[in-house]
PDB file of N, CA and C in Angstrom:
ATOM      1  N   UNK A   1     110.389 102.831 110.705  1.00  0.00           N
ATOM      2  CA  UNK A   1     109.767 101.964 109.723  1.00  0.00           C
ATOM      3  C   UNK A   1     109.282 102.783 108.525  1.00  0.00           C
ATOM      4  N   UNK A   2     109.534 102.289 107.425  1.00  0.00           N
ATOM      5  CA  UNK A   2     109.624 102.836 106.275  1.00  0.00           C
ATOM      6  C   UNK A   2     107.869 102.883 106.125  1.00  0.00           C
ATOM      7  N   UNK A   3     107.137 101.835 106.249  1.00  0.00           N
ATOM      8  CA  UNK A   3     105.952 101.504 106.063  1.00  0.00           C
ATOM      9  C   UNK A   3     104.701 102.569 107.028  1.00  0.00           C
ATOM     10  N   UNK A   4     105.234 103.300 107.841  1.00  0.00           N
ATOM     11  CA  UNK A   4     104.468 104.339 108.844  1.00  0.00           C
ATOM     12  C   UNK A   4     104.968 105.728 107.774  1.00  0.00           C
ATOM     13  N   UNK A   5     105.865 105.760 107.598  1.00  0.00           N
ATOM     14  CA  UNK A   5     106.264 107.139 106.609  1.00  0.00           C
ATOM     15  C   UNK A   5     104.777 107.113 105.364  1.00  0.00           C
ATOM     16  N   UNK A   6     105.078 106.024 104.889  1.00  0.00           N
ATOM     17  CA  UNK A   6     104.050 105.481 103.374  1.00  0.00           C
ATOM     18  C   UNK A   6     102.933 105.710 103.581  1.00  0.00           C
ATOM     19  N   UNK A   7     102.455 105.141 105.133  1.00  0.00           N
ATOM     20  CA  UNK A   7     101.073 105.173 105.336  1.00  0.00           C
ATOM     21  C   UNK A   7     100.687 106.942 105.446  1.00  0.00           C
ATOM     22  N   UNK A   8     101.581 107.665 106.036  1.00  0.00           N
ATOM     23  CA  UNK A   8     101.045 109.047 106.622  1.00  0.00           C
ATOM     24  C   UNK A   8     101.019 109.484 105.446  1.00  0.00           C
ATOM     25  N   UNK A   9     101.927 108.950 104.628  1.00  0.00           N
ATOM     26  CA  UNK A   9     101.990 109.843 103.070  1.00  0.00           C
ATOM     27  C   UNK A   9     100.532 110.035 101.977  1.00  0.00           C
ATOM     28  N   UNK A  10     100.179 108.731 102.191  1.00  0.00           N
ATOM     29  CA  UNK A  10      99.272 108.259 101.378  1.00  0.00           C
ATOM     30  C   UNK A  10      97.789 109.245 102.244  1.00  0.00           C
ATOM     31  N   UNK A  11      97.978 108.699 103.645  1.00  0.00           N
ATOM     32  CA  UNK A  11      96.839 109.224 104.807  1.00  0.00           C
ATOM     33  C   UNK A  11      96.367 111.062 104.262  1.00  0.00           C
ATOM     34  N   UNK A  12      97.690 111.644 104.418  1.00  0.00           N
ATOM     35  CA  UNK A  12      97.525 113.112 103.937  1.00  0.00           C
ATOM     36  C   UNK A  12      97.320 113.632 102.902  1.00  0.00           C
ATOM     37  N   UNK A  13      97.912 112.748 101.731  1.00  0.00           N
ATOM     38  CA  UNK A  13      97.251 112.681  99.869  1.00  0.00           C
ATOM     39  C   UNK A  13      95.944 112.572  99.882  1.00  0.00           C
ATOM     40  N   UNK A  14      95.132 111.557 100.860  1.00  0.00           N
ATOM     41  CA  UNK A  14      94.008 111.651 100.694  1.00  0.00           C
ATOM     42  C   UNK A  14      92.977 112.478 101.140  1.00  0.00           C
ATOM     43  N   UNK A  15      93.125 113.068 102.425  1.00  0.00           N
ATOM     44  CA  UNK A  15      92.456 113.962 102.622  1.00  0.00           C
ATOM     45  C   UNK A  15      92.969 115.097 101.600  1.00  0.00           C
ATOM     46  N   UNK A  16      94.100 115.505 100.665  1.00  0.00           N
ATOM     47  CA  UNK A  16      94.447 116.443 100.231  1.00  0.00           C
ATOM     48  C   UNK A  16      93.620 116.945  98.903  1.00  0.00           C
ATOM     49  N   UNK A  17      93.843 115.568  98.185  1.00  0.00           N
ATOM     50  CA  UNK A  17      93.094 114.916  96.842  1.00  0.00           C
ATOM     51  C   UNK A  17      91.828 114.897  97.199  1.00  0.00           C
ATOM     52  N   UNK A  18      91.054 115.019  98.378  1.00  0.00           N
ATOM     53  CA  UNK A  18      89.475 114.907  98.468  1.00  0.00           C
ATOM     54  C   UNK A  18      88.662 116.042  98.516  1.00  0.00           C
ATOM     55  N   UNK A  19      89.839 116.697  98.830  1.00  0.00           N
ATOM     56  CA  UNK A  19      89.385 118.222  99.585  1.00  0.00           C
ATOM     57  C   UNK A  19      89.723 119.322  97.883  1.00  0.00           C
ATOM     58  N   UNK A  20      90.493 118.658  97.134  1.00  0.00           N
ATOM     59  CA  UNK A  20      90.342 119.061  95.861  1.00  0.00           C
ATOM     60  C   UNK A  20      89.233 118.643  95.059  1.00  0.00           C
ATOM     61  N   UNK A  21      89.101 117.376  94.947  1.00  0.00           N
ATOM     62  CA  UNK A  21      88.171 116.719  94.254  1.00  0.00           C
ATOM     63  C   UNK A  21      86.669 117.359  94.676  1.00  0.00           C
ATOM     64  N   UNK A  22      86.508 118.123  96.390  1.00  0.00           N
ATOM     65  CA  UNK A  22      85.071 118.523  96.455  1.00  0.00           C
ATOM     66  C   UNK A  22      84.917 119.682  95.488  1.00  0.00           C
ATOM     67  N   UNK A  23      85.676 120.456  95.733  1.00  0.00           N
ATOM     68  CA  UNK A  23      86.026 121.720  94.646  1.00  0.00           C
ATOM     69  C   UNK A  23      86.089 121.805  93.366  1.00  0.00           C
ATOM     70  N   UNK A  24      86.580 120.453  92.839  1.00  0.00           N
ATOM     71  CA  UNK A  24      86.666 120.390  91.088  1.00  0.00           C
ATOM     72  C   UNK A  24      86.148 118.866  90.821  1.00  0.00           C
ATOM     73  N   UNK A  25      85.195 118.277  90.970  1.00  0.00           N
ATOM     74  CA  UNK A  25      84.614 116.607  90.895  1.00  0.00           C
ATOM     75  C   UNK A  25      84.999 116.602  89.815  1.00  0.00           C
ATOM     76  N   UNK A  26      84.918 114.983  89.589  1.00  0.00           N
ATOM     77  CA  UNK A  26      85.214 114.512  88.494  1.00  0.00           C
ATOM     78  C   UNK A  26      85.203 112.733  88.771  1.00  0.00           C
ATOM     79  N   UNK A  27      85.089 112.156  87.264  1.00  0.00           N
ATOM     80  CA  UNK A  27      84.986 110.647  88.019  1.00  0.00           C
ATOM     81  C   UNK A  27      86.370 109.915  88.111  1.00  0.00           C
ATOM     82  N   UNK A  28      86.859 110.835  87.055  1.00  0.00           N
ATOM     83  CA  UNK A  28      88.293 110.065  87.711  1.00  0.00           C
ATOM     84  C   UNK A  28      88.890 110.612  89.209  1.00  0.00           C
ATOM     85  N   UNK A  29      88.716 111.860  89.087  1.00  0.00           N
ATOM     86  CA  UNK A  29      89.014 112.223  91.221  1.00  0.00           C
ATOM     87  C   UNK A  29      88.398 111.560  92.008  1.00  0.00           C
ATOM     88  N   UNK A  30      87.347 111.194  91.789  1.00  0.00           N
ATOM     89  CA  UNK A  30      86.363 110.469  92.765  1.00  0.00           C
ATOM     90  C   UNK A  30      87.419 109.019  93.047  1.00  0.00           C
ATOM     91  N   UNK A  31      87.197 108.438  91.931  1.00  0.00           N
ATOM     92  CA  UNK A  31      88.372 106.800  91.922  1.00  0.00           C
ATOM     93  C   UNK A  31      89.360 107.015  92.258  1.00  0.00           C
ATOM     94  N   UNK A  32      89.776 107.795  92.545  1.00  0.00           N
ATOM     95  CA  UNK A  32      91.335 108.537  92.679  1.00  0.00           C
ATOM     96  C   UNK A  32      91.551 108.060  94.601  1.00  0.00           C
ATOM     97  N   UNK A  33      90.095 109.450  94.945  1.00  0.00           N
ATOM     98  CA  UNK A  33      90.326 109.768  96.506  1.00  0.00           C
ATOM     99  C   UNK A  33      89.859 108.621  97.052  1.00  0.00           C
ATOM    100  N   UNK A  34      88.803 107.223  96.389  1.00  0.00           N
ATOM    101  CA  UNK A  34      88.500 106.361  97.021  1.00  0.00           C
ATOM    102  C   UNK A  34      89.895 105.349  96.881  1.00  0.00           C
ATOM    103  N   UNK A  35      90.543 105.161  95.771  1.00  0.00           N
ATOM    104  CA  UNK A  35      91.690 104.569  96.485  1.00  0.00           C
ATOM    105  C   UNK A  35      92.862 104.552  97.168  1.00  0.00           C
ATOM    106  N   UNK A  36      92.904 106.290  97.474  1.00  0.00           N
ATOM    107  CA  UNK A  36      93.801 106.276  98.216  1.00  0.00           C
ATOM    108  C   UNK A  36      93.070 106.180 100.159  1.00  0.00           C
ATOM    109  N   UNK A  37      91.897 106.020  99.858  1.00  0.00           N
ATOM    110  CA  UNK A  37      91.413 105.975 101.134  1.00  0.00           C
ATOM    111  C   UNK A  37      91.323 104.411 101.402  1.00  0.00           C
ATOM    112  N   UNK A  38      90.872 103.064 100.478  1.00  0.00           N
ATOM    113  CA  UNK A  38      91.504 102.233 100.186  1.00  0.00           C
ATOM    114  C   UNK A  38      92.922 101.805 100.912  1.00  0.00           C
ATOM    115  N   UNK A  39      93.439 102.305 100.095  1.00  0.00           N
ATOM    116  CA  UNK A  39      94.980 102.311 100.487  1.00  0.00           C
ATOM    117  C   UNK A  39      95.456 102.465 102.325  1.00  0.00           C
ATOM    118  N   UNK A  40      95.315 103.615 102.590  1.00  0.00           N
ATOM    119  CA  UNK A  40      95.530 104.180 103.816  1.00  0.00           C
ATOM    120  C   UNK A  40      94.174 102.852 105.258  1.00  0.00           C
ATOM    121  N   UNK A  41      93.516 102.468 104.420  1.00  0.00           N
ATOM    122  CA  UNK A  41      93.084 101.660 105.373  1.00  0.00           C
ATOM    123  C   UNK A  41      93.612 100.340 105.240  1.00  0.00           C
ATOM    124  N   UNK A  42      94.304  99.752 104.148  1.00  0.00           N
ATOM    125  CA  UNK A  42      94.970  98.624 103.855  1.00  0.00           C
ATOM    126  C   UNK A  42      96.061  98.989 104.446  1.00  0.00           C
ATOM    127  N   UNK A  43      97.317 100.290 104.409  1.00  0.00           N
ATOM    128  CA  UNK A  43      98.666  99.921 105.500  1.00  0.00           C
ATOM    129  C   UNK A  43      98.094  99.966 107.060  1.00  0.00           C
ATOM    130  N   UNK A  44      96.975 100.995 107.301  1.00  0.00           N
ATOM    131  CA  UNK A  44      96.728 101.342 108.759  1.00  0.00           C
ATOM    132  C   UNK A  44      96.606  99.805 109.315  1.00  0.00           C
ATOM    133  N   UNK A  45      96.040  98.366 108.889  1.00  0.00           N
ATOM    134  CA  UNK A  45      95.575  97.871 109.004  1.00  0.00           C
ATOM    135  C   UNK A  45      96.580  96.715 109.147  1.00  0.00           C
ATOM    136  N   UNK A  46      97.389  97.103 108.277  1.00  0.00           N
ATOM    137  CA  UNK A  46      98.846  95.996 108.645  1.00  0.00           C
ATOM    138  C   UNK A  46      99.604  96.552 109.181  1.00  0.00           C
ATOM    139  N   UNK A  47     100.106  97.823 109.614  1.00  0.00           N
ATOM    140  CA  UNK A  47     100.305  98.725 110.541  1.00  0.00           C
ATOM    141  C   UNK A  47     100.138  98.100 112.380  1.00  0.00           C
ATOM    142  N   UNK A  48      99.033  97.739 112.369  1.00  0.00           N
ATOM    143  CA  UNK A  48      97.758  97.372 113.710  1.00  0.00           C
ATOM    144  C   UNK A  48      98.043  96.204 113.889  1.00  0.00           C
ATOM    145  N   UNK A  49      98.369  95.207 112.705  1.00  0.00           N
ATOM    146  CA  UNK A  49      98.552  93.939 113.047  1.00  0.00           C
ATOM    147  C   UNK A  49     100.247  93.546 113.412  1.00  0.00           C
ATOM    148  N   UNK A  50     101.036  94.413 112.494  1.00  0.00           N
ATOM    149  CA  UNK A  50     102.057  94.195 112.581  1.00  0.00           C
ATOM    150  C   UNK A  50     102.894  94.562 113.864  1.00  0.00           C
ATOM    151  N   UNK A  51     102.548  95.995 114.609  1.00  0.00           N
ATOM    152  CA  UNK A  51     103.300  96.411 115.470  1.00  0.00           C
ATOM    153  C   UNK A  51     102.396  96.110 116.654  1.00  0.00           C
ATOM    154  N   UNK A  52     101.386  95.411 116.629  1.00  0.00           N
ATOM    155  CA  UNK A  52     100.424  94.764 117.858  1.00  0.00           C
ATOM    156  C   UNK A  52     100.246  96.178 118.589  1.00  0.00           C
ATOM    157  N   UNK A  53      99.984  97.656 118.076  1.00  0.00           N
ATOM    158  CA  UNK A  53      99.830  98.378 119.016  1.00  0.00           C
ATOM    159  C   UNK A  53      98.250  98.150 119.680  1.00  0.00           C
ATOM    160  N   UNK A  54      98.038  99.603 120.004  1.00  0.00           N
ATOM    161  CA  UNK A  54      96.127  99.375 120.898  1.00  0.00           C
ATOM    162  C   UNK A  54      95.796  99.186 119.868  1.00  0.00           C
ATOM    163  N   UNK A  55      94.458  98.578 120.085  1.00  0.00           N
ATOM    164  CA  UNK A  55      93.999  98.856 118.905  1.00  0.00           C
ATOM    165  C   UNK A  55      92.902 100.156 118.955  1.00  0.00           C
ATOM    166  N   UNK A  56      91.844 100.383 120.380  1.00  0.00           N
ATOM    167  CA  UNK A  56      91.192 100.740 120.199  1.00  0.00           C
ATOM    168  C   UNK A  56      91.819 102.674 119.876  1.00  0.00           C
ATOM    169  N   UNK A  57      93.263 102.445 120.051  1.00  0.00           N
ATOM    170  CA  UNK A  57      93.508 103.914 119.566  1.00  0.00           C
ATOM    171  C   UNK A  57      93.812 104.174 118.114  1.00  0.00           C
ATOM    172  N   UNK A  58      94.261 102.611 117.233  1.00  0.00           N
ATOM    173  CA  UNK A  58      94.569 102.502 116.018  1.00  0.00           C
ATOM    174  C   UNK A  58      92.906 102.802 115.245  1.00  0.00           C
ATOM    175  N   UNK A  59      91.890 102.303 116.045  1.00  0.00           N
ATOM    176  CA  UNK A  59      90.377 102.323 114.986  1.00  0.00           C
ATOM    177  C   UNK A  59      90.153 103.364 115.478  1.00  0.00           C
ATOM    178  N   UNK A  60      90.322 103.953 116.671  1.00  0.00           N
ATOM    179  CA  UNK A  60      89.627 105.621 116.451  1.00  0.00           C
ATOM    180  C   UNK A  60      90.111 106.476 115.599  1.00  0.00           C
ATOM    181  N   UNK A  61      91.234 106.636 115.265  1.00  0.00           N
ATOM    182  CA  UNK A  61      92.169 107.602 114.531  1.00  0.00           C
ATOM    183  C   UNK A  61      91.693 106.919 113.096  1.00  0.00           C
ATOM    184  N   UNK A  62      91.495 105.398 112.881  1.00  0.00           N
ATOM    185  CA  UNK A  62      91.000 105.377 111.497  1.00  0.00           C
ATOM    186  C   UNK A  62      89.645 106.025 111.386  1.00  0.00           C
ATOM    187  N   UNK A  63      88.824 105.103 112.238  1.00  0.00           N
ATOM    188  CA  UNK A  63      87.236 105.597 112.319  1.00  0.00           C
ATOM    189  C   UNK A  63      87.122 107.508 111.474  1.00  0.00           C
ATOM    190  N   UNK A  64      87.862 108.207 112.692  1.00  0.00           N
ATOM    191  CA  UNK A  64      87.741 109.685 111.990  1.00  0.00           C
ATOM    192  C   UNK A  64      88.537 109.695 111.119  1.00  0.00           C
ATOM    193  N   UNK A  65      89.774 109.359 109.832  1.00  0.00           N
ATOM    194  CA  UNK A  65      89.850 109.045 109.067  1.00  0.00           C
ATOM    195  C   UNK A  65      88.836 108.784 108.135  1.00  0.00           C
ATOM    196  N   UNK A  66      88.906 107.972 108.094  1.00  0.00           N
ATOM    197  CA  UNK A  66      87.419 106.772 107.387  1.00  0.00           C
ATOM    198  C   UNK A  66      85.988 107.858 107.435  1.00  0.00           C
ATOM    199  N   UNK A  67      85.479 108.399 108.272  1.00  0.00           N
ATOM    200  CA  UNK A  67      84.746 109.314 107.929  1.00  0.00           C
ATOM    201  C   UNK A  67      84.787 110.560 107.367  1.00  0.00           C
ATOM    202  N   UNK A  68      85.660 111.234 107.676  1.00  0.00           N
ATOM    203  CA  UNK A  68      85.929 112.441 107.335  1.00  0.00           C
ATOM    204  C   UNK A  68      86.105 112.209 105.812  1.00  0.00           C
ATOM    205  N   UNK A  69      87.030 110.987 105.493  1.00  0.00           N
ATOM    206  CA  UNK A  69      87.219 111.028 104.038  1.00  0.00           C
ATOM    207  C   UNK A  69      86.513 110.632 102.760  1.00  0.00           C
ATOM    208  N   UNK A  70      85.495 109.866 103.996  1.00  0.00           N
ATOM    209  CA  UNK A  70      84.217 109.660 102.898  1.00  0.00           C
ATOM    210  C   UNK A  70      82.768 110.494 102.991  1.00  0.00           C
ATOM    211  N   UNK A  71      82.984 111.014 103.618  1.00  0.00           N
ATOM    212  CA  UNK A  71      81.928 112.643 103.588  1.00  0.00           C
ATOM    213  C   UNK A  71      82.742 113.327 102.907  1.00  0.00           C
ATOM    214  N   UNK A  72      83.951 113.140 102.776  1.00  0.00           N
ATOM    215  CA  UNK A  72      84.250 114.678 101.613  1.00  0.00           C
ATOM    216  C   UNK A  72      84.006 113.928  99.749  1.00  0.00           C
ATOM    217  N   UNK A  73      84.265 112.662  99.834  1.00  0.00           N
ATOM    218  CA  UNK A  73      83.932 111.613  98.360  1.00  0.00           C
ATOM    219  C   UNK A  73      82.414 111.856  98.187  1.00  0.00           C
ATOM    220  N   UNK A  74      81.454 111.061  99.329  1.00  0.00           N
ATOM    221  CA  UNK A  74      80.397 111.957  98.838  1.00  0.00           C
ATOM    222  C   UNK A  74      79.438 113.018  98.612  1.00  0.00           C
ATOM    223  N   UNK A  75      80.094 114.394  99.230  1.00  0.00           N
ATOM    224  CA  UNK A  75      79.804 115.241  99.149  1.00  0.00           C
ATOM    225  C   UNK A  75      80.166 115.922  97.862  1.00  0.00           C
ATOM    226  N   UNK A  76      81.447 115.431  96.942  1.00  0.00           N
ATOM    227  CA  UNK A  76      82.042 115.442  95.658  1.00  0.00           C
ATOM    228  C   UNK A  76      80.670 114.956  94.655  1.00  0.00           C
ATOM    229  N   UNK A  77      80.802 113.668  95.384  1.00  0.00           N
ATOM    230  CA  UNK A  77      79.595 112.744  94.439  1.00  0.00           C
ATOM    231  C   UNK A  77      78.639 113.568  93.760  1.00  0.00           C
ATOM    232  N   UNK A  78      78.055 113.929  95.108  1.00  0.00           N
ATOM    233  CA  UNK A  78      76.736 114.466  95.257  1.00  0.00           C
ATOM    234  C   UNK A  78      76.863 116.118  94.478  1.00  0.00           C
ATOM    235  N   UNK A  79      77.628 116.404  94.488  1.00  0.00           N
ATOM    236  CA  UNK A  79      77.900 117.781  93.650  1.00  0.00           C
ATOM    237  C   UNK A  79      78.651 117.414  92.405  1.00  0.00           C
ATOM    238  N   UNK A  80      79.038 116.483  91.776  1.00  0.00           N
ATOM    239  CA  UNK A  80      79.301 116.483  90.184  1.00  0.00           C
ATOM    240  C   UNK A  80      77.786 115.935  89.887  1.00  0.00           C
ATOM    241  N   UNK A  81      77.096 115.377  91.011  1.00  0.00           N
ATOM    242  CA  UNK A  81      75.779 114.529  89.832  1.00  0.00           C
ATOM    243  C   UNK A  81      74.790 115.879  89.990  1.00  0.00           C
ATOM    244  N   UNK A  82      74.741 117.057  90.648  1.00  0.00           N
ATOM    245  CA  UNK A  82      74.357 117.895  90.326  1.00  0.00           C
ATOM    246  C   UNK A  82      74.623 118.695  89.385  1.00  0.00           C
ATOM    247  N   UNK A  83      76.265 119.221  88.568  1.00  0.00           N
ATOM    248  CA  UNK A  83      76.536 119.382  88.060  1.00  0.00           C
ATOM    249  C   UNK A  83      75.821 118.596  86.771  1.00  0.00           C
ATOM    250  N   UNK A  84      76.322 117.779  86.485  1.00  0.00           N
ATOM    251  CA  UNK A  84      75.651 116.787  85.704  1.00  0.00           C
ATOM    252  C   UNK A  84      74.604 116.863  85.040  1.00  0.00           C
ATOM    253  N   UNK A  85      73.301 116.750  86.192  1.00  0.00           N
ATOM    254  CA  UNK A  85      72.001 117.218  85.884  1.00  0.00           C
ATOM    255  C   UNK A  85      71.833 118.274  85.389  1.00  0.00           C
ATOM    256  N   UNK A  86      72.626 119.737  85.801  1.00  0.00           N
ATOM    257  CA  UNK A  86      72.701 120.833  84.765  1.00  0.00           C
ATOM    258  C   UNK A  86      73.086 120.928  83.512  1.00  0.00           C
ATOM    259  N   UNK A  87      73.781 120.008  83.543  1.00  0.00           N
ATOM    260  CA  UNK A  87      74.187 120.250  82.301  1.00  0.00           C
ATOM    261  C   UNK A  87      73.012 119.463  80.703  1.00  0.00           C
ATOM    262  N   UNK A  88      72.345 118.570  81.550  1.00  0.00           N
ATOM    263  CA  UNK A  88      71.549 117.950  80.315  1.00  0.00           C
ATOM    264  C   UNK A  88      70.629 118.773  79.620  1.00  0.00           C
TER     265      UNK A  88
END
């Protein structure tokens, strides 16, 4: 299925793009890594419905997904608005 290729694609852009974005913030990276995290939970999600797998193995693998990728967004956050503040 073409649509499991897309999802892993997108899945690994985002942790890739987040793990950049902690390193170089910015507000467009920020919008960037939240929609591809967005994204990756919108195919995972028709993914789950579509191929009726478990589920409770489809939400764990998101769950740590889903966290991991939003502790690295706001840990970005939280270090451009420091940035930020230096700079005024």
């Amino acid at each position: 299925m073409i649509i499991v290729l897309i999802h892993v694609i997108i899945a690994l852009a985002g942790i890739v793009f987040t793990t950049f974005t902690f390193f170089m913030p910015s507000v467009a990276k920020l919008r960037i890594s939240s929609g591809l995290l967005v994204a990756t939970l919108a195919s995972g999600t028709y993914l789950t419905w579509v191929s009726h797998s478990r589920l409770i193995e489809a939400c764990m693998m998101g769950l740590l997904y889903t966290a991991g990728v939003s502790f690295g967004i706001y840990a970005a956050q939280r270090k451009l608005a420091t940035v930020s503040v230096r700079e005024k």
